[in-house]
Protein backbone atom coordinates (compact mmCIF):
# COMPACT_ATOMS: atom_id res chain seq x y z
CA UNK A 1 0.00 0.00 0.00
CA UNK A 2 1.24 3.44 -0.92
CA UNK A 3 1.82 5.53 1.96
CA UNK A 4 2.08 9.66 2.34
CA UNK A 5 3.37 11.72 3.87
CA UNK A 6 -0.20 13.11 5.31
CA UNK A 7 -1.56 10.53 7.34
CA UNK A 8 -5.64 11.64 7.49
CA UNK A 9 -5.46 10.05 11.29
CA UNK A 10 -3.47 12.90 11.72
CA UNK A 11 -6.05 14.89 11.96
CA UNK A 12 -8.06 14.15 14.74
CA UNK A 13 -4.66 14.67 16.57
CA UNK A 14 -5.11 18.39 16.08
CA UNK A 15 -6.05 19.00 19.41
CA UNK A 16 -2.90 18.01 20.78
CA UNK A 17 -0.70 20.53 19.67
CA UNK A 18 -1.83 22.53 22.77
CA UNK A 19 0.00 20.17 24.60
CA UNK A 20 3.55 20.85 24.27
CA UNK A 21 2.46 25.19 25.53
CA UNK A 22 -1.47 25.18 26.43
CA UNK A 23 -1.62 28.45 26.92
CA UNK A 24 -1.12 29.24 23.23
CA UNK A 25 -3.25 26.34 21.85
CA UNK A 26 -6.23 27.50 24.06
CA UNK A 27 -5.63 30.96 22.83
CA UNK A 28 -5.39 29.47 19.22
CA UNK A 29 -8.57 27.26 19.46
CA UNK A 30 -10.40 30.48 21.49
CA UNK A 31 -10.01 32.27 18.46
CA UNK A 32 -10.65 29.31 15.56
CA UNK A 33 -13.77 28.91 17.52
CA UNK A 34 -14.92 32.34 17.63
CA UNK A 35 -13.63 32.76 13.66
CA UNK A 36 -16.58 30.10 12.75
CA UNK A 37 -19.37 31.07 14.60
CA UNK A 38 -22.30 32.29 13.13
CA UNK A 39 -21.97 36.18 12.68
CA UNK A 40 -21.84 38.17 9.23
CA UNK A 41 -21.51 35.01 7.64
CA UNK A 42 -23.10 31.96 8.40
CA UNK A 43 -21.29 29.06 9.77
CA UNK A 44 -22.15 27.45 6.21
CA UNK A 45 -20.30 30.16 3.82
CA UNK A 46 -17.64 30.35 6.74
CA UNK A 47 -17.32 26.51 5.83
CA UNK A 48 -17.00 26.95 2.05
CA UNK A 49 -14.42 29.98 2.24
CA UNK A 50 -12.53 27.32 4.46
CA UNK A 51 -12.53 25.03 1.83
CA UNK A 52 -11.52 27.19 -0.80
CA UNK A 53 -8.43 28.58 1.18
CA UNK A 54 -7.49 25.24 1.89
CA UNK A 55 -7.22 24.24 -1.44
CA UNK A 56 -5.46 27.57 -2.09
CA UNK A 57 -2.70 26.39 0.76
CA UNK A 58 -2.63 23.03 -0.29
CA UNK A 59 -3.74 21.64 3.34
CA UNK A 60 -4.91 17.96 3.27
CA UNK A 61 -6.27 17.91 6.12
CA UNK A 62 -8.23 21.17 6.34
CA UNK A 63 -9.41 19.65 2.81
CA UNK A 64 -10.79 16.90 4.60
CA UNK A 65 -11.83 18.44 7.63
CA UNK A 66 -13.90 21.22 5.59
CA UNK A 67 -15.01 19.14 2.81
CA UNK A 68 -16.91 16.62 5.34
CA UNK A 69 -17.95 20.17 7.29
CA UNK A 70 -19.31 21.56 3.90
CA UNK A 71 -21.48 18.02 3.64
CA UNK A 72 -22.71 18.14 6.99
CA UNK A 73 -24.05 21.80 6.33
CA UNK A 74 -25.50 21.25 3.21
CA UNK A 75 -23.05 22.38 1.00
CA UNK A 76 -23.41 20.82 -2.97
CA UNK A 77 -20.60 19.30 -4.57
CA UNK A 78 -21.22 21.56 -7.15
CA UNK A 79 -20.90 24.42 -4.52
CA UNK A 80 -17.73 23.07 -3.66
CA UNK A 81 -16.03 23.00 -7.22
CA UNK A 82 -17.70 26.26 -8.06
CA UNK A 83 -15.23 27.51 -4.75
CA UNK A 84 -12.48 25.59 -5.47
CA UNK A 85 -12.62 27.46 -9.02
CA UNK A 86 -12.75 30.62 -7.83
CA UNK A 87 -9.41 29.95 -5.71
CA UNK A 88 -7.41 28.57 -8.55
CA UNK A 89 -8.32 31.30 -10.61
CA UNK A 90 -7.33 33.74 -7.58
CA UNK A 91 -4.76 31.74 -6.94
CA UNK A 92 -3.74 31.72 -10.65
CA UNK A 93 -4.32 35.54 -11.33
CA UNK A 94 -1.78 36.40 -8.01
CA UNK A 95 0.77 34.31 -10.12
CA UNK A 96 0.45 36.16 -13.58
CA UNK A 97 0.09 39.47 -11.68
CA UNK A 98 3.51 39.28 -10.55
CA UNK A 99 4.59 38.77 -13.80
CA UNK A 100 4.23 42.95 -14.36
CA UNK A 101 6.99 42.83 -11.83
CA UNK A 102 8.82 40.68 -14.55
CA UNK A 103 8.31 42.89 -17.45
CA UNK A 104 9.20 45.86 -15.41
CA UNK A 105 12.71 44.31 -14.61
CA UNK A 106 13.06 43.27 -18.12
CA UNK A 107 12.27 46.76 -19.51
CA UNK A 108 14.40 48.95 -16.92
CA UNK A 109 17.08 46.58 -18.21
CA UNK A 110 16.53 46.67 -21.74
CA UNK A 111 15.83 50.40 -21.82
């Protein structure tokens, strides 16, 4: 069997990383906690935003963890895509943006 390097057990070991300093992992979860309740946004478009930023960071376990989220609050696969889409084309445009820093460089130096 193929193994990786991201082990999706791993996951439900998040909690522990307030082990090793608990002050800072109880500040940390204080404020995850307080990031997804329902305010502005409702704990459902919180959900998909997660998912679409954790595609965007490459995260395999926020993937999971907000792709079974999404599912449990109703969220389409459809929804999901249409999110993921919008992030690689984000994610895509803050790649070929820089690329004006490129040309810039390239005409300074050819000028």
């Amino acid at each position: 069997m193929f193994k990786t390097y991201y082990d999706p057990k791993d996951l439900k070991k998040f909690g522990n990383i307030s082990e090793w300093n608990e002050e800072l992992g109880a500040k940390f979860f204080d404020y995850y906690a307080k990031v997804f309740e329902e305010g502005a946004l409702s704990a459902r478009e919180k959900s998909l935003i997660a998912l679409a930023v954790a595609h965007t960071i490459q995260c395999p376990y926020c993937i999971d963890a907000y792709t079974g989220d999404g599912l449990q609050r109703g969220i389409t696969k459809e929804e999901m895509m249409e999110a993921l889409h919008v992030a690689g084309a984000i994610r895509g445009g803050a790649s070929l943006v820089h690329g004006v820093q490129m040309m810039n460089k390239v005409n300074k130096l050819d000028g």
